[in-house]
Protein backbone atom coordinates (compact mmCIF):
# COMPACT_ATOMS: atom_id res chain seq x y z
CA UNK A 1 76.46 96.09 150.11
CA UNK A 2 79.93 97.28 149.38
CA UNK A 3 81.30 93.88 149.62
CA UNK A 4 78.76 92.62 147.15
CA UNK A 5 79.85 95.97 144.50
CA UNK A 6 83.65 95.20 145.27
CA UNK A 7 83.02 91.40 144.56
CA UNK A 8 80.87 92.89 140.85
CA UNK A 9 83.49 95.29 140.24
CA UNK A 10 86.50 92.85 140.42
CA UNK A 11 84.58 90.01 138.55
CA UNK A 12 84.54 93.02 135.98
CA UNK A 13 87.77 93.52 135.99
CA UNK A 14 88.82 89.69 135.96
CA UNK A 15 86.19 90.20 132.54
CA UNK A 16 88.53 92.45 131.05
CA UNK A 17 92.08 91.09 131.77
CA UNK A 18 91.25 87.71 130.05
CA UNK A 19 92.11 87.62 126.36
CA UNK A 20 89.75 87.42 123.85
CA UNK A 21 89.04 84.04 123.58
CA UNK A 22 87.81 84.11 120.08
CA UNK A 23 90.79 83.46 117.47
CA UNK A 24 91.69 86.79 115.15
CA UNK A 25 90.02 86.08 111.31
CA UNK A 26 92.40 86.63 108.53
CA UNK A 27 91.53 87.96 105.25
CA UNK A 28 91.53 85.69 102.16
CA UNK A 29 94.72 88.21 100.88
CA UNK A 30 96.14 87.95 104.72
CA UNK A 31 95.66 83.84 104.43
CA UNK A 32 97.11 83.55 100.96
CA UNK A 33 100.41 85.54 101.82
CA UNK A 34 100.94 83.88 105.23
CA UNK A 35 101.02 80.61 103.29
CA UNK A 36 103.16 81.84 100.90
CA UNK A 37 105.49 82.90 103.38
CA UNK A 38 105.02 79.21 105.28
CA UNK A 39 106.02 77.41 101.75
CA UNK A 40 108.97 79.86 101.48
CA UNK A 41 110.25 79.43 105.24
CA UNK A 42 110.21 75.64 104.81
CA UNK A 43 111.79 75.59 101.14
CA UNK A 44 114.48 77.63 102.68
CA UNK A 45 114.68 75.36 105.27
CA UNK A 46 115.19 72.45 103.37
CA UNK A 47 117.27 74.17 100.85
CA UNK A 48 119.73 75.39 104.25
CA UNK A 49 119.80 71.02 105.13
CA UNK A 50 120.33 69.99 101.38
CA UNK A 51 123.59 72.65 101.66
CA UNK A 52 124.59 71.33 104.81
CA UNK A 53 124.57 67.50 103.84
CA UNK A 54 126.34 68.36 100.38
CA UNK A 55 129.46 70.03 102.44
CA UNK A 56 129.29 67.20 105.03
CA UNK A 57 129.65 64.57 102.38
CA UNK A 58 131.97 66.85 100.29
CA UNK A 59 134.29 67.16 103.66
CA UNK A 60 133.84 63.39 104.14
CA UNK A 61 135.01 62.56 100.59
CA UNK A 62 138.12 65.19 100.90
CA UNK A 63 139.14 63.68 104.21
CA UNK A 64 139.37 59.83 102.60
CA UNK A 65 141.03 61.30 99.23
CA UNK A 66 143.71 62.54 101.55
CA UNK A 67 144.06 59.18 103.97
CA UNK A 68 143.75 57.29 100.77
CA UNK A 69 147.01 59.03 99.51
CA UNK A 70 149.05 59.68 102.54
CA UNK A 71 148.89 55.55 103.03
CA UNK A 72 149.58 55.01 99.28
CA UNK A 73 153.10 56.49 99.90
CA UNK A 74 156.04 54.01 99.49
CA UNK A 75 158.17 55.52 102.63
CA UNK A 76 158.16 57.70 105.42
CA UNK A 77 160.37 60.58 103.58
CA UNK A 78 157.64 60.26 100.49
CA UNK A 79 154.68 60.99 103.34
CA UNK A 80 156.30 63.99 104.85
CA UNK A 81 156.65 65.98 101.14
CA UNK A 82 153.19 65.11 100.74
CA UNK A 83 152.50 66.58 104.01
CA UNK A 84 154.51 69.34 103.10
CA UNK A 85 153.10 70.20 99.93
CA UNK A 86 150.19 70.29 101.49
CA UNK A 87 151.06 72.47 103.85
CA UNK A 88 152.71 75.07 101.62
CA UNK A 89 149.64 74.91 99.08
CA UNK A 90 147.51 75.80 101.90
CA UNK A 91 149.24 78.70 103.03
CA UNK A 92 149.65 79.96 99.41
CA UNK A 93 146.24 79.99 99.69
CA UNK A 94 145.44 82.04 102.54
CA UNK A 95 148.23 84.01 101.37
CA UNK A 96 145.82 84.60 98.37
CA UNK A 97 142.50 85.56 100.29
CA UNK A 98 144.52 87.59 102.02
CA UNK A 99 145.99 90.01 99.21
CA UNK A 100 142.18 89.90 97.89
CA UNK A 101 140.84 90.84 101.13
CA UNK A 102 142.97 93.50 101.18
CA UNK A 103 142.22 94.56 97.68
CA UNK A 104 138.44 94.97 98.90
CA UNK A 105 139.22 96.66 101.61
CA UNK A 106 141.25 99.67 99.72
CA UNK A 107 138.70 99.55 97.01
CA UNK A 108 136.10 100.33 99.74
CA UNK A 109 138.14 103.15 100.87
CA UNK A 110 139.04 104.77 97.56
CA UNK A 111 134.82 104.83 97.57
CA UNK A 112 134.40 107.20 100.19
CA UNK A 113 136.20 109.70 97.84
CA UNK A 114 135.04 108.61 94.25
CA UNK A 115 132.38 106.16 94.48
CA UNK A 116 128.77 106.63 94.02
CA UNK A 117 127.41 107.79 97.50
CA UNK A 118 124.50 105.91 98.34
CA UNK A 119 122.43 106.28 101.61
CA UNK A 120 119.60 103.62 103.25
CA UNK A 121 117.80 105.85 105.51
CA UNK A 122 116.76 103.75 108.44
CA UNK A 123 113.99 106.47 110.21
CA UNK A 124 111.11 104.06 109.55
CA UNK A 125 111.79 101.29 112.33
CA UNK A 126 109.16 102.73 114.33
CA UNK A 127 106.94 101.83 111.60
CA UNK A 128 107.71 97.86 111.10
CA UNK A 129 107.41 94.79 113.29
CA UNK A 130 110.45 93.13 114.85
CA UNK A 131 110.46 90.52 112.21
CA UNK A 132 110.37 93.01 109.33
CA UNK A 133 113.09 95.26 111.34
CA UNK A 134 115.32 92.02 111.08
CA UNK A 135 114.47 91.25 106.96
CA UNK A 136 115.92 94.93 106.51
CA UNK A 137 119.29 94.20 108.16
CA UNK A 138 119.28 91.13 105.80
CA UNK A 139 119.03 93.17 103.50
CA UNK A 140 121.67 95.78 104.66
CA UNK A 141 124.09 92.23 105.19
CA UNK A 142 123.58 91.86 101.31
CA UNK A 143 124.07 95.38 100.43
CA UNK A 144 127.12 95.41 101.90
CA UNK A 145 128.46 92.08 101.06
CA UNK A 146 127.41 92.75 96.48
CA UNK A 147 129.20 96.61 97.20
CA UNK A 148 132.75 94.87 98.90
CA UNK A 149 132.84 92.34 96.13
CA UNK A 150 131.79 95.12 93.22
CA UNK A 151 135.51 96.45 90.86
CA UNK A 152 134.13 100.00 91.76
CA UNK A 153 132.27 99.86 94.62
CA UNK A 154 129.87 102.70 96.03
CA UNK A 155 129.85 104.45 99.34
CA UNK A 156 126.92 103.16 101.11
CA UNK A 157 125.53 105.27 104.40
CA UNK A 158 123.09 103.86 107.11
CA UNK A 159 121.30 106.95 108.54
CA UNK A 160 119.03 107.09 111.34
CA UNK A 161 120.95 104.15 112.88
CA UNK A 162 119.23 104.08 115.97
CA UNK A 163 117.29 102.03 118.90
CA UNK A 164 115.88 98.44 117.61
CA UNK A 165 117.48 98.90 114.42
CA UNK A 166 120.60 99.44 115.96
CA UNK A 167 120.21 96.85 118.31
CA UNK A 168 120.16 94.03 115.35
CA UNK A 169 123.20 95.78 113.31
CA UNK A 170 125.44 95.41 116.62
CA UNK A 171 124.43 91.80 117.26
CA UNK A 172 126.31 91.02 113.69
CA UNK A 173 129.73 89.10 113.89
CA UNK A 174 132.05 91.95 112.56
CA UNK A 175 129.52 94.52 112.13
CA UNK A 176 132.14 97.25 113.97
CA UNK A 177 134.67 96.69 111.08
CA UNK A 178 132.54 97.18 108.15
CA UNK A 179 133.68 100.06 106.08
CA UNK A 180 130.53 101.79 105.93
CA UNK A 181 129.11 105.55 107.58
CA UNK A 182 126.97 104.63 110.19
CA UNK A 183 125.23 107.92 111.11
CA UNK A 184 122.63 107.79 114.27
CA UNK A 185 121.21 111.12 112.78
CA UNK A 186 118.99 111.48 110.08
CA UNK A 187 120.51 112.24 106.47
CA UNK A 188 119.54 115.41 106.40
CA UNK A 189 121.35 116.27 109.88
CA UNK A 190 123.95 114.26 108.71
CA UNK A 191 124.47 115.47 105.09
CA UNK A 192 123.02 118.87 105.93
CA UNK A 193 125.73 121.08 103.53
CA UNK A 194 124.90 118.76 100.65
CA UNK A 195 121.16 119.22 100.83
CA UNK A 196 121.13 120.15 97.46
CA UNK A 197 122.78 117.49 96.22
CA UNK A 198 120.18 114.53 98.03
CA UNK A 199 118.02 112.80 95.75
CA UNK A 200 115.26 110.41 97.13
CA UNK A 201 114.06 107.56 94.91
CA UNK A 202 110.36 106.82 95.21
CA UNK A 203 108.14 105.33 92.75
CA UNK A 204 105.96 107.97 93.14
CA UNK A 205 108.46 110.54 91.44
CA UNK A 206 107.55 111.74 88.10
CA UNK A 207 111.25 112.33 87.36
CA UNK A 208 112.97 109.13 86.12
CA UNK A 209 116.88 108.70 86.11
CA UNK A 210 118.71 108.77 83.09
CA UNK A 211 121.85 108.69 84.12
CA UNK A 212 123.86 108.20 87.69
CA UNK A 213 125.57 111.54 89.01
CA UNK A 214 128.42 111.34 91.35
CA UNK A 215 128.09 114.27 93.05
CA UNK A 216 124.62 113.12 94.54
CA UNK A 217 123.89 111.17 96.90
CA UNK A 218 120.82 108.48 96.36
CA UNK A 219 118.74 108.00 98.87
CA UNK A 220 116.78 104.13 99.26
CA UNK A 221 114.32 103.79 101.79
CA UNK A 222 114.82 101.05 104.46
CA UNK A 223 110.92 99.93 104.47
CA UNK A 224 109.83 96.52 104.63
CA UNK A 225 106.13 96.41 103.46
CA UNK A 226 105.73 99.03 101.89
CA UNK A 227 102.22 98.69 100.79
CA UNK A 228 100.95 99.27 103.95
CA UNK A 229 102.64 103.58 103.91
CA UNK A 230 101.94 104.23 100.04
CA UNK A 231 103.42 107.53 99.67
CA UNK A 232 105.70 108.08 102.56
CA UNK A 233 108.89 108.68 101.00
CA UNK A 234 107.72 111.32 98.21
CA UNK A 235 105.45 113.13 101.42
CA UNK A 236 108.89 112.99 103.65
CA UNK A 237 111.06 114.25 100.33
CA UNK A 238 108.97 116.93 99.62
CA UNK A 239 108.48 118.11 103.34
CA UNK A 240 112.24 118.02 103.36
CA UNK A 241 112.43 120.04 100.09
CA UNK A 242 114.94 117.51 98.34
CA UNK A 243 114.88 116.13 94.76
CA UNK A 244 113.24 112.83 93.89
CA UNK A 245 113.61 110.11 91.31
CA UNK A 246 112.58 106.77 90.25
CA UNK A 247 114.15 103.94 88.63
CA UNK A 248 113.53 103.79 85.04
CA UNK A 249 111.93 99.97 85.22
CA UNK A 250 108.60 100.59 83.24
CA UNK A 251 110.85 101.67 80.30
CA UNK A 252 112.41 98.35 79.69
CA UNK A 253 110.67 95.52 81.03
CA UNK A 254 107.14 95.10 82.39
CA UNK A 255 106.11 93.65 85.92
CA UNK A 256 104.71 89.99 86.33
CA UNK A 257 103.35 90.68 89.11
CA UNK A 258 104.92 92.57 92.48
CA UNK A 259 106.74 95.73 91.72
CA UNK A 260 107.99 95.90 94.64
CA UNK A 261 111.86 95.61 94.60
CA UNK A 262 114.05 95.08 98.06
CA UNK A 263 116.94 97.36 99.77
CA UNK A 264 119.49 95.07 98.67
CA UNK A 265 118.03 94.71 95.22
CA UNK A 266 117.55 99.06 93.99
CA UNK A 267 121.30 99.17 95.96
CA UNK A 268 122.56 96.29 93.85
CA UNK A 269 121.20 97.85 90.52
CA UNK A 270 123.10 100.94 90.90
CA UNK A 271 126.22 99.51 91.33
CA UNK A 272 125.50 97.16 87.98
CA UNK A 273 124.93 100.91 86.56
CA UNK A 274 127.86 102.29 87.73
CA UNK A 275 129.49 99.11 86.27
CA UNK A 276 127.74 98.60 82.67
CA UNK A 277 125.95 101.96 81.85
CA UNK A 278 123.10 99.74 80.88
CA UNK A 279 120.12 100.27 82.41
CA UNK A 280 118.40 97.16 80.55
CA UNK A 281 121.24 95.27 81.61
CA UNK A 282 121.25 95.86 85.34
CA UNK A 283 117.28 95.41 85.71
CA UNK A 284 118.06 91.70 84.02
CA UNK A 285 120.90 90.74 86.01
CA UNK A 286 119.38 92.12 89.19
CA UNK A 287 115.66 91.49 89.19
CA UNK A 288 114.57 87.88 89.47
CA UNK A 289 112.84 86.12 86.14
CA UNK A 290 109.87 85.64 88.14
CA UNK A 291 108.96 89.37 88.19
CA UNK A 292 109.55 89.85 84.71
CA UNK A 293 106.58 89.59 82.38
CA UNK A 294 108.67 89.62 79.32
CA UNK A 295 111.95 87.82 78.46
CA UNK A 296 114.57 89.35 76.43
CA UNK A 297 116.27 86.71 73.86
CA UNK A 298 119.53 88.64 74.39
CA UNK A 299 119.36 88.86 78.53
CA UNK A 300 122.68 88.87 79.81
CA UNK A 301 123.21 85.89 81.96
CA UNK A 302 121.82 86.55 85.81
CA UNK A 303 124.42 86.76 88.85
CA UNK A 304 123.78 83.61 90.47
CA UNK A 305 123.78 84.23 93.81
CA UNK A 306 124.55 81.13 95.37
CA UNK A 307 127.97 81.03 93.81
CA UNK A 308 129.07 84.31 96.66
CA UNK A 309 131.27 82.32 98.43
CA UNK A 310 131.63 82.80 102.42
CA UNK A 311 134.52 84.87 103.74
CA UNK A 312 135.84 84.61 107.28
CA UNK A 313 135.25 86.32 110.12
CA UNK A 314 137.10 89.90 109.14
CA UNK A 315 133.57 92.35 108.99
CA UNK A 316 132.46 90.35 105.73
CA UNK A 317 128.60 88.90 105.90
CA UNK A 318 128.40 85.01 105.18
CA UNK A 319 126.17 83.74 102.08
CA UNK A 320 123.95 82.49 104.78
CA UNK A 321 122.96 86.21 105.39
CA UNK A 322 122.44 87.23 101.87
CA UNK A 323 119.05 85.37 100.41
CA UNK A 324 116.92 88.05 101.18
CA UNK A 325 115.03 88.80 98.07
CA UNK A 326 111.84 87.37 98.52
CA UNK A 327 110.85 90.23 101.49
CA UNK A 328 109.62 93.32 100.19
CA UNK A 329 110.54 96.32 100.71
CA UNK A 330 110.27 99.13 97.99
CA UNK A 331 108.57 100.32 94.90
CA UNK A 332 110.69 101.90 92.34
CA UNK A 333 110.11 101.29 88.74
């Protein structure tokens, strides 16, 4: 008798371990964006091959220029100036990228004391899958790459720099050498004598900016899909008794579609601000055409962002890391 209700009770069990065979049903809204995501993964995909065939061929071409020319000399004393030249043009050019790099790099230091202060708080990695944990330090890649290549940059903080989120940042080539305050503790741990001065933006503010202040320090939620905590920044701002604000979007262009802008993108329309003092101005040369339902005759012409060339391996993200604005991440207009 007990063998027979051990037998039931670990058939039961045996029940319960097995996966539900039947496959999980996706909404019609769940269906739609997967595919949309699908298309996009496989555009980029074939966009990445395209890129990599064009420099291939481009390299190929160089390579025969240079063979072509080196035989065309009529002696061996002609071949070795060429060689030379060569040479010397080269290392004036390093010599170049060198003196700019360095430029950057001061410029990024003079922020920490004059530049707009501007802080992704990272405290919602609990709340996102690994793949939307990784689209954020995309995101945080581009950040940093539009603020080291900016005339004035800002002074850009990660805050609550911690466990999985962490984890990603570290596993960057050059991530230790990025001029940037990388604070494990929250913001307001971390900024705690300039509470006064934090300002949150959340489209759910009813205070929209007018201006940029330098002595406060913005605050950009590191969310990806958003839609799914409506809300959560303006609850954790007002818990934390700190000022709010929202971009002023809705007063110069309308929405397509998704108003939901990414990290990279609210970080790199600040800068623009800092920059042009044109609100107008930075939503058009930061927000893609495709979210815009209106077009302005007199739209200044859009940072292409393809033309961000690569920079070695000295802490500087490649342009492979920066196409990151099709994930959402925040709502601020």
């Amino acid at each position: 008798m007990e063998g027979e209700k051990e037998t039931k009770q670990n058939g039961q069990n045996t029940l319960e371990n097995q996966p539900d065979s039947q496959p999980t049903t996706l909404s019609k809204n769940a269906k739609k964006k997967l595919l949309k995501q699908q298309k996009w993964e496989a555009k980029k995909a074939e966009k990445k091959a395209q890129t990599k065939e064009q420099k291939k061929k481009e390299g190929e071409r160089k390579r025969k220029e240079w063979e072509e020319k080196l035989s065309s000399c009529a002696s061996e004393e002609e071949r070795l100036k060429l060689i030379e030249s060569r040479r010397e043009l080269r290392k004036e050019r390093m010599g170049k990228r060198a003196e700019e790099k360095e430029e950057k790099t001061q410029r990024l230091r003079k922020a920490k004391e004059f530049g707009l202060n501007i802080v992704i708080d990272l405290e919602f990695a609990d709340l996102m899958t690994d793949s939307e944990i990784h689209s954020l330090v995309q995101q945080i890649i581009y950040c940093y790459a539009v603020n080291r290549r900016c005339a004035s940059p800002g002074h850009l903080w990660l805050t609550g720099c911690s466990g999985e989120m962490e984890n990603q940042l570290q596993r960057l080539s050059g991530f230790d050498r990025w001029i940037i305050e990388k604070e494990s503790q929250s913001y307001i741990e971390a900024l705690q004598d300039q509470k006064e001065n934090l300002v949150y933006l959340t489209a759910d503010s009813e205070t929209a900016l007018d201006e940029l202040d330098l002595k406060k320090i913005y605050i950009v939620g590191g969310l990806v899909d958003r839609n799914r905590w409506k809300g959560l920044t303006m609850k954790k701002a007002n818990e934390q008794g700190i000022q709010t604000a929202k971009l002023p979007i809705s007063s110069y262009l309308k929405m397509s579609s998704s108003q939901v802008l990414t990290v990279n993108q609210v970080v790199e329309i600040l800068l623009k601000f800092v920059e042009t003092k044109d609100w107008k101005a930075s939503f058009f040369q930061v927000i893609p055409q495709r979210k815009r339902g209106e077009t302005d005759p007199e739209e200044p012409e859009r940072v292409d962002r393809e033309e961000l060339e690569d920079e070695d391996d000295e802490g500087e993200p490649s342009e492979k890391k920066k196409q990151c604005d099709e994930v959402p991440s925040a709502q601020l207009n």
